[in-house]
N, C-alpha and C. Protein backbone atom coordinates (compact mmCIF):
# COMPACT_ATOMS: atom_id res chain seq x y z
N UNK A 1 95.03 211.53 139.78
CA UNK A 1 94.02 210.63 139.23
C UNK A 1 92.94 210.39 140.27
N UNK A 2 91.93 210.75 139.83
CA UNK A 2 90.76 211.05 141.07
C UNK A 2 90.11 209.34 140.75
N UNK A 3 90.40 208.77 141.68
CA UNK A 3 89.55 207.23 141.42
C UNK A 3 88.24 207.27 141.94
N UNK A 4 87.14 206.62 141.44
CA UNK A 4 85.79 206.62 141.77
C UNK A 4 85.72 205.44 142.42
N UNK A 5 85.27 205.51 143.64
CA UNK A 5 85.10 203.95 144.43
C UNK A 5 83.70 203.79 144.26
N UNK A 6 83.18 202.66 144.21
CA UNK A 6 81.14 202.40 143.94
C UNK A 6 81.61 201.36 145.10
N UNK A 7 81.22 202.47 146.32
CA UNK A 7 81.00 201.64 147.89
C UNK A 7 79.51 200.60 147.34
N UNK A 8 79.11 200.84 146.71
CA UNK A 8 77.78 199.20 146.37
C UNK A 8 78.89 198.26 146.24
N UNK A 9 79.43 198.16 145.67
CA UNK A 9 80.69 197.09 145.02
C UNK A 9 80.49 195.86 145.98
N UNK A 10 80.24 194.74 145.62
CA UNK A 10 79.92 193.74 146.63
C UNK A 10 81.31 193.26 147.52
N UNK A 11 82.44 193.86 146.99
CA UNK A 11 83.67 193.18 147.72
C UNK A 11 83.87 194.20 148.90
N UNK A 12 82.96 195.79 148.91
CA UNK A 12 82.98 196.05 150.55
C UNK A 12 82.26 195.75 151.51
N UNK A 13 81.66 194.86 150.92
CA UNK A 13 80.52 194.07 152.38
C UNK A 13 81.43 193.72 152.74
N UNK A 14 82.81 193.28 153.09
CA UNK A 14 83.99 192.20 153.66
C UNK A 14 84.05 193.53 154.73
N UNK A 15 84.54 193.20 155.87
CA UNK A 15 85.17 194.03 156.92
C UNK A 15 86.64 194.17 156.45
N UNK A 16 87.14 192.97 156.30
CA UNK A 16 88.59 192.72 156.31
C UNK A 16 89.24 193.49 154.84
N UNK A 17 88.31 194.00 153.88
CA UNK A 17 88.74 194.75 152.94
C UNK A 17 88.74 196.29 153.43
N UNK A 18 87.62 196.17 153.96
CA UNK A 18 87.72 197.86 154.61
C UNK A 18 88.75 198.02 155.64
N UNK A 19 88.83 197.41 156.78
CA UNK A 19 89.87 197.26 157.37
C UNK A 19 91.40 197.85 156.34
N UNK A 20 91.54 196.33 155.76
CA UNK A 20 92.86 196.58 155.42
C UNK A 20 93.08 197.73 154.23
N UNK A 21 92.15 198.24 153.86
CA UNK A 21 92.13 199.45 152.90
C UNK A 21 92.68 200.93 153.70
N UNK A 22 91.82 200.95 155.08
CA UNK A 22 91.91 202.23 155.73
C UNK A 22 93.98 201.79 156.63
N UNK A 23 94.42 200.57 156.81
CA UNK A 23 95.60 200.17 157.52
C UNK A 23 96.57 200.80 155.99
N UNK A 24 96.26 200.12 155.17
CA UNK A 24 97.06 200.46 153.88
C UNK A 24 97.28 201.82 153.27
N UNK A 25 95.88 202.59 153.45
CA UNK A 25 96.16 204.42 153.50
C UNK A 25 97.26 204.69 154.89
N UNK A 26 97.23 204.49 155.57
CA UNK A 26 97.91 205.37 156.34
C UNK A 26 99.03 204.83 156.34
N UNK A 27 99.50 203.63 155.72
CA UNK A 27 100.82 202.85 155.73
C UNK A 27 101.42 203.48 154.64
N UNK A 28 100.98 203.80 153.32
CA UNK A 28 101.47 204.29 152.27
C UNK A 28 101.45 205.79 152.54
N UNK A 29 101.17 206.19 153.28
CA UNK A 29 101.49 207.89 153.26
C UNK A 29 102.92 208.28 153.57
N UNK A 30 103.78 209.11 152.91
CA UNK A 30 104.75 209.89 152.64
C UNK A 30 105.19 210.28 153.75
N UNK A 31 104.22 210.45 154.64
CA UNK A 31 105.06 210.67 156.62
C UNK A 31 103.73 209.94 157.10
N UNK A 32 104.28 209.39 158.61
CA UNK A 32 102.72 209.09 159.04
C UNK A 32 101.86 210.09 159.88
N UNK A 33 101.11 209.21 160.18
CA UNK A 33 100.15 210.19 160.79
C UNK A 33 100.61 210.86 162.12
N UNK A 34 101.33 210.40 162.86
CA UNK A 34 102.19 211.06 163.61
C UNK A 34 103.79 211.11 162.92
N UNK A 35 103.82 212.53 162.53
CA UNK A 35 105.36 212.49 161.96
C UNK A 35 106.52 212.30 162.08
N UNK A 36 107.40 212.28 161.34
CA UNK A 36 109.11 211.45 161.87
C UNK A 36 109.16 212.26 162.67
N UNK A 37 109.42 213.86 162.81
CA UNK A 37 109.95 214.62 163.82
C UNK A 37 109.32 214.60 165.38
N UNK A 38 108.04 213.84 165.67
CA UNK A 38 107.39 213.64 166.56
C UNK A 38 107.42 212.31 167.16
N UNK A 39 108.38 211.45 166.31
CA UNK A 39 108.31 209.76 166.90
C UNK A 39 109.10 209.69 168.45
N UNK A 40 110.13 210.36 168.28
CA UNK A 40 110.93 210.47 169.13
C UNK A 40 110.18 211.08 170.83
N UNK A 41 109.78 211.99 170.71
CA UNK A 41 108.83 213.25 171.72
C UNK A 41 107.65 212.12 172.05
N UNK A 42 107.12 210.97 171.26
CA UNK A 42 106.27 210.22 171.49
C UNK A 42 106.39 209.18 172.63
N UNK A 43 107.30 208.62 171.81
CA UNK A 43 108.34 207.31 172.70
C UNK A 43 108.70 207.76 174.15
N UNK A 44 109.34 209.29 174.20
CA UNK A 44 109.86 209.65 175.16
C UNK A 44 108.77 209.74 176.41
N UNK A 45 107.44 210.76 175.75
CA UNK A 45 106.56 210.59 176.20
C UNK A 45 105.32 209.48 177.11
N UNK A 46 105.51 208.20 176.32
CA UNK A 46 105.26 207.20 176.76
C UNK A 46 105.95 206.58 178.01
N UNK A 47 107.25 206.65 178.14
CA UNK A 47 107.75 205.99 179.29
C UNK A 47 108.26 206.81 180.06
N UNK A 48 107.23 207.79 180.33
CA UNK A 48 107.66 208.55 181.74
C UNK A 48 106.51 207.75 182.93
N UNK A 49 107.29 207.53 183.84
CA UNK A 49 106.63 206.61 185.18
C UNK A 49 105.45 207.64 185.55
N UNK A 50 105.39 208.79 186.00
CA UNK A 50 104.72 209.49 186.43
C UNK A 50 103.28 209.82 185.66
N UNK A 51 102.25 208.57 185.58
CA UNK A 51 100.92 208.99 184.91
C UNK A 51 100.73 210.51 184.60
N UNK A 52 100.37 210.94 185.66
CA UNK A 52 99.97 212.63 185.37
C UNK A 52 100.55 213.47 184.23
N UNK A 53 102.14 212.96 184.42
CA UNK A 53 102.92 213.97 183.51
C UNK A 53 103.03 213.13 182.33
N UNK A 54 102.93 211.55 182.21
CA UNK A 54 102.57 210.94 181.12
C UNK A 54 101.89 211.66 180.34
N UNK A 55 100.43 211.52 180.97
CA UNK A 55 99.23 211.97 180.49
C UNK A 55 99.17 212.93 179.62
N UNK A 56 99.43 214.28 180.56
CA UNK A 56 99.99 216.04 180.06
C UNK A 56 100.60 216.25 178.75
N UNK A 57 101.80 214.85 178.89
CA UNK A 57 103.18 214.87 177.98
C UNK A 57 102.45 214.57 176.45
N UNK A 58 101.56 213.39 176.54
CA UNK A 58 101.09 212.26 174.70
C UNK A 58 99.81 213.88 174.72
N UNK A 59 98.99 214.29 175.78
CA UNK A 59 97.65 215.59 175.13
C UNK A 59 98.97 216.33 174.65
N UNK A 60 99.75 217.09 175.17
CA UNK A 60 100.49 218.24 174.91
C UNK A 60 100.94 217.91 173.02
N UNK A 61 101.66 216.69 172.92
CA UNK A 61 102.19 216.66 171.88
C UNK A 61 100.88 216.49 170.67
N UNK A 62 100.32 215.47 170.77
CA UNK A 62 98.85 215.53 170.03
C UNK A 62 98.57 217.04 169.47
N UNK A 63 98.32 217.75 170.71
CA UNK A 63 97.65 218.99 170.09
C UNK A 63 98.67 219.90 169.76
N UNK A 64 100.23 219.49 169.16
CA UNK A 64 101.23 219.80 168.51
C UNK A 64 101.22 219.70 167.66
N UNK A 65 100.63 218.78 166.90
CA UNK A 65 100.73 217.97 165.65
C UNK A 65 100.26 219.17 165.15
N UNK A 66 100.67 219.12 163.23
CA UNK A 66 100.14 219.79 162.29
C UNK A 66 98.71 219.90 162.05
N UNK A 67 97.69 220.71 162.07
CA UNK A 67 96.34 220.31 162.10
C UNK A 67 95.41 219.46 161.02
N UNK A 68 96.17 219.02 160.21
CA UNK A 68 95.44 217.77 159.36
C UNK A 68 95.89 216.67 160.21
N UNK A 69 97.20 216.35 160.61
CA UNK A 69 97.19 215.34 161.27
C UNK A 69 96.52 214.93 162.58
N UNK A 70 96.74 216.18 163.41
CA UNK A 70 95.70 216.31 164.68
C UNK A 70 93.70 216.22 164.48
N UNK A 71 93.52 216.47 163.03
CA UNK A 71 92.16 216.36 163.23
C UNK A 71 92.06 214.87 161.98
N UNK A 72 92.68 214.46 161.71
CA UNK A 72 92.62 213.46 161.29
C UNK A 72 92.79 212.17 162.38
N UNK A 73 93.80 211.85 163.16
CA UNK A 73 94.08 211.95 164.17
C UNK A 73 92.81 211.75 165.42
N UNK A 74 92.01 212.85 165.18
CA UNK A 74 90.79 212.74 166.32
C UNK A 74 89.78 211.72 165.41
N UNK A 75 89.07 212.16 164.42
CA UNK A 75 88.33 211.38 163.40
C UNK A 75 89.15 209.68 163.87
N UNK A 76 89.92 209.54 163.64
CA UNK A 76 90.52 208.02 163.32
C UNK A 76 89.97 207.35 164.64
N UNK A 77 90.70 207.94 165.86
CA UNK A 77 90.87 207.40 167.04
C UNK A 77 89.01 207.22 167.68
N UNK A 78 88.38 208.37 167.06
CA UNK A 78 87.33 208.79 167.33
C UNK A 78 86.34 207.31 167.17
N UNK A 79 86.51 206.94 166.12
CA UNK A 79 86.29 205.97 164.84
C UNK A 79 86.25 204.60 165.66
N UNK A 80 87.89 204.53 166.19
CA UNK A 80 88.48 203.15 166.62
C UNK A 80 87.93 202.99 167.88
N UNK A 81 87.96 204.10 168.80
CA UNK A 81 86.67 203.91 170.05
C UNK A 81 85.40 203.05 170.07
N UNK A 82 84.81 203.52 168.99
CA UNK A 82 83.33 203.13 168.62
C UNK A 82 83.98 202.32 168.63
N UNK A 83 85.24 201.23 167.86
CA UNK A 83 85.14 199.96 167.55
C UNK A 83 85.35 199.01 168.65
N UNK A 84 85.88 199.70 169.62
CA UNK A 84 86.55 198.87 170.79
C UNK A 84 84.95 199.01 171.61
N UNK A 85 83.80 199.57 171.42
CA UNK A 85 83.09 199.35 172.39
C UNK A 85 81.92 197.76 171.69
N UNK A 86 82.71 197.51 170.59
CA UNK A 86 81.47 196.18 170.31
C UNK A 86 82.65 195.37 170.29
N UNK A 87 83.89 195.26 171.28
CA UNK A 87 84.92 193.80 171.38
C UNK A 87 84.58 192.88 171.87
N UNK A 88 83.00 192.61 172.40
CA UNK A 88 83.28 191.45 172.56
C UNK A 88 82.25 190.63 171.13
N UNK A 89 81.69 191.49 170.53
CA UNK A 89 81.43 191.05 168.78
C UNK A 89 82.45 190.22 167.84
N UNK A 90 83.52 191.50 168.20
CA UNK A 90 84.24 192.21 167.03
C UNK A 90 85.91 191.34 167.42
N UNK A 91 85.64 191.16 168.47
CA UNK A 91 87.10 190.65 169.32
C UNK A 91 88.46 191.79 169.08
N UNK A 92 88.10 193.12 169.26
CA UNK A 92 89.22 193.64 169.16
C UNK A 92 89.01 194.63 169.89
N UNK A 93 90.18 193.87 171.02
CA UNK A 93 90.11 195.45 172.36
C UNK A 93 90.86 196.36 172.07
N UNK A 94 91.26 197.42 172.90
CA UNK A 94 92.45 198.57 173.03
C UNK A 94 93.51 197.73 172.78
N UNK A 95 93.97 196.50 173.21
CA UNK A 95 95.54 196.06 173.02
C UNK A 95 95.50 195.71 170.84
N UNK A 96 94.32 194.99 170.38
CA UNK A 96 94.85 194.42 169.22
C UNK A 96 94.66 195.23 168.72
N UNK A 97 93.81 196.42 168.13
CA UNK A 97 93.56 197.52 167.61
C UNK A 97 94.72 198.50 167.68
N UNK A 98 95.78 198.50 169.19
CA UNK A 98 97.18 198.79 169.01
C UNK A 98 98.31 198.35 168.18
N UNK A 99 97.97 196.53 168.58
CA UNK A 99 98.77 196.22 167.60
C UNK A 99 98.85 195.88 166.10
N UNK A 100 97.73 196.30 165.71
CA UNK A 100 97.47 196.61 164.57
C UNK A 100 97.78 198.24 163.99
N UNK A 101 97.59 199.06 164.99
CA UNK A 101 97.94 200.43 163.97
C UNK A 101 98.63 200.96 164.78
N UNK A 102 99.15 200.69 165.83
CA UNK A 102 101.08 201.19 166.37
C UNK A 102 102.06 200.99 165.40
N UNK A 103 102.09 200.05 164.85
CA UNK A 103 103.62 200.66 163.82
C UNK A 103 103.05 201.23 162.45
N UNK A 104 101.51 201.56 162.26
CA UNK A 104 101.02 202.28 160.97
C UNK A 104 101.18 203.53 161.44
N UNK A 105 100.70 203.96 162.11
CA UNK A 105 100.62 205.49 162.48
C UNK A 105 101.58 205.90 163.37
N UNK A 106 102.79 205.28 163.92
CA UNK A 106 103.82 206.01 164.23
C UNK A 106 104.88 205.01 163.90
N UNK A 107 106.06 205.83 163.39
CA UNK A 107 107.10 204.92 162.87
C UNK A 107 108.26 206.06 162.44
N UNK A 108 109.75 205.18 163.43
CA UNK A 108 110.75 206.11 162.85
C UNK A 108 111.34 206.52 161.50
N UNK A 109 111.83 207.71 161.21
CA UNK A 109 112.56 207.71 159.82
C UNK A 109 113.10 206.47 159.23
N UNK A 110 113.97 206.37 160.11
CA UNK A 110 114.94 205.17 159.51
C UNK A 110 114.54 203.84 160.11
N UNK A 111 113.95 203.11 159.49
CA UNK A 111 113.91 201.51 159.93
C UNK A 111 115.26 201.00 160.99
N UNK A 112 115.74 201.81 161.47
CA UNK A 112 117.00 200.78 162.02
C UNK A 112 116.56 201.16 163.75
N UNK A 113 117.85 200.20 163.94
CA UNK A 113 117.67 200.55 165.71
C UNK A 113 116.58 199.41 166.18
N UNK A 114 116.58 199.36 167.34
CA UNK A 114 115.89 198.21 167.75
C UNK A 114 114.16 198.27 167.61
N UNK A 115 113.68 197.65 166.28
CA UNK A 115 112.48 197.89 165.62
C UNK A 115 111.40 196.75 167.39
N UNK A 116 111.52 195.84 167.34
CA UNK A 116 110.92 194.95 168.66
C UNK A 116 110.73 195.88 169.76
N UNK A 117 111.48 196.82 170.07
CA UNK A 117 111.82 197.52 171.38
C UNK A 117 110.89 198.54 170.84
N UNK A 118 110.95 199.44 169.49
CA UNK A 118 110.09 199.92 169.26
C UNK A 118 108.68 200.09 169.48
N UNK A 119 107.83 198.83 168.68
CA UNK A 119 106.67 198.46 168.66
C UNK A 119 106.04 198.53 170.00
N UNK A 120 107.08 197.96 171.38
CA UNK A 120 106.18 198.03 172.29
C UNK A 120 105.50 199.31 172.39
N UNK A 121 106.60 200.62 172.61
CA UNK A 121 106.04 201.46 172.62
C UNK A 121 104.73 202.18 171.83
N UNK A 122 105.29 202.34 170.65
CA UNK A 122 104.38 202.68 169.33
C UNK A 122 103.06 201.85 169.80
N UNK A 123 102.67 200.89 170.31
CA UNK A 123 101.56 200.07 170.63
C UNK A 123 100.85 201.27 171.79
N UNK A 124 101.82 200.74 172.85
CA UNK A 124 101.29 201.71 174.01
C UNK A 124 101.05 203.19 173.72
N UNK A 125 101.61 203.74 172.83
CA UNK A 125 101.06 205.24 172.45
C UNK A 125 99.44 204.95 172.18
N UNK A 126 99.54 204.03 171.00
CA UNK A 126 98.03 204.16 170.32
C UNK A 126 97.13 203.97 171.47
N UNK A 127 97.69 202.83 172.45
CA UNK A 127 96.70 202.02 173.70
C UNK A 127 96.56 203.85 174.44
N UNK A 128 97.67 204.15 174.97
CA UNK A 128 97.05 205.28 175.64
C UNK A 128 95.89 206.12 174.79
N UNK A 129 96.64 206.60 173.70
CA UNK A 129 95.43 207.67 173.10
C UNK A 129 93.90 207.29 173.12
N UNK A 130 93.79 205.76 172.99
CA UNK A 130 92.58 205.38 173.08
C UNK A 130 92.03 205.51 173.92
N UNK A 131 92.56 205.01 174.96
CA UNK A 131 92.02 205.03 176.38
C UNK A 131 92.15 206.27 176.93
N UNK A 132 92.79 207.21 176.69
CA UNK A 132 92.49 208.70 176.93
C UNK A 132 91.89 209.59 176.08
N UNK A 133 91.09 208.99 175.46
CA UNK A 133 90.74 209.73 174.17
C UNK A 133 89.92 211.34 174.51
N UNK A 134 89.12 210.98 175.69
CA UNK A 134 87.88 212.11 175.41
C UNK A 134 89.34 213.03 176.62
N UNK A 135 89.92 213.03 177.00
CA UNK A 135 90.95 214.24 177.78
C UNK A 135 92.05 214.68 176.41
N UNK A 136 92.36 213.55 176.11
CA UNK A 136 93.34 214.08 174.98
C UNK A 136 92.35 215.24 173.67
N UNK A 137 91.41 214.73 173.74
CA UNK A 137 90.39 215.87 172.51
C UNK A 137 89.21 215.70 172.98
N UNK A 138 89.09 217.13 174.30
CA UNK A 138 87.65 217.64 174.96
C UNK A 138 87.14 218.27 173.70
N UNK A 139 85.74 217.95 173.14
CA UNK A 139 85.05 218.55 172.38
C UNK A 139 84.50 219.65 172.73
């Protein structure tokens, strides 16, 4: 069912509809944007002490990803950059913009297991990608 959106529609002047429209696509998708088989390689990735090989470890897997997700993926993050450079407008730095789409765009199969312990990470993924954005995807 192909829905017609009329972006005139006066209810997308709201931020907070667009917002929660683009949080709600990627929440309802069938795998996320980083996939179950990659949550794990993520997490792992994240808490290696050694920056450098940090670093190496979240580009390496990124440009693993399936290529809709990887260039969807760049578009998004691409997107959320721009947004973090008007925070002090907008009030949303690299940390809330994490904690807002760390548990949308990465999340294990199974809800179980320590979901709190989770999130930190899943946060800090998104925080890194952001903040590494232009090394993680040299144009």
């Amino acid at each position: 069912a192909d829905e017609q959106l009329d972006l005139d529609d006066g209810r997308w002047e709201d931020i907070h509809v667009v917002t929660g429209a683009l949080k709600l696509f990627f929440r309802e998708l069938p795998e996320p944007l980083v996939p179950f088989g990659h949550f794990d390689k993520f997490i792992a990735a994240i808490k290696m002490q050694d920056p450098t090989r940090r670093g190496q470890c979240v580009r390496d897997l990124v440009f693993s990803l399936p290529p809709a997700h990887h260039d969807t993926m760049k578009v998004l993050f691409r997107h959320l950059c721009r947004v973090i450079e008007y925070k002090e407008e907008n009030r949303m730095s690299v940390q809330s913009i994490a904690i807002v789409f760390g548990p949308t765009l990465l999340r294990p199969a199974s809800e179980e297991g320590n979901m709190a312990m989770h999130m930190v990470f899943q946060n800090q993924v998104v925080e890194h990608i952001l903040n590494q954005y232009s090394y993680i995807f040299p144009d």
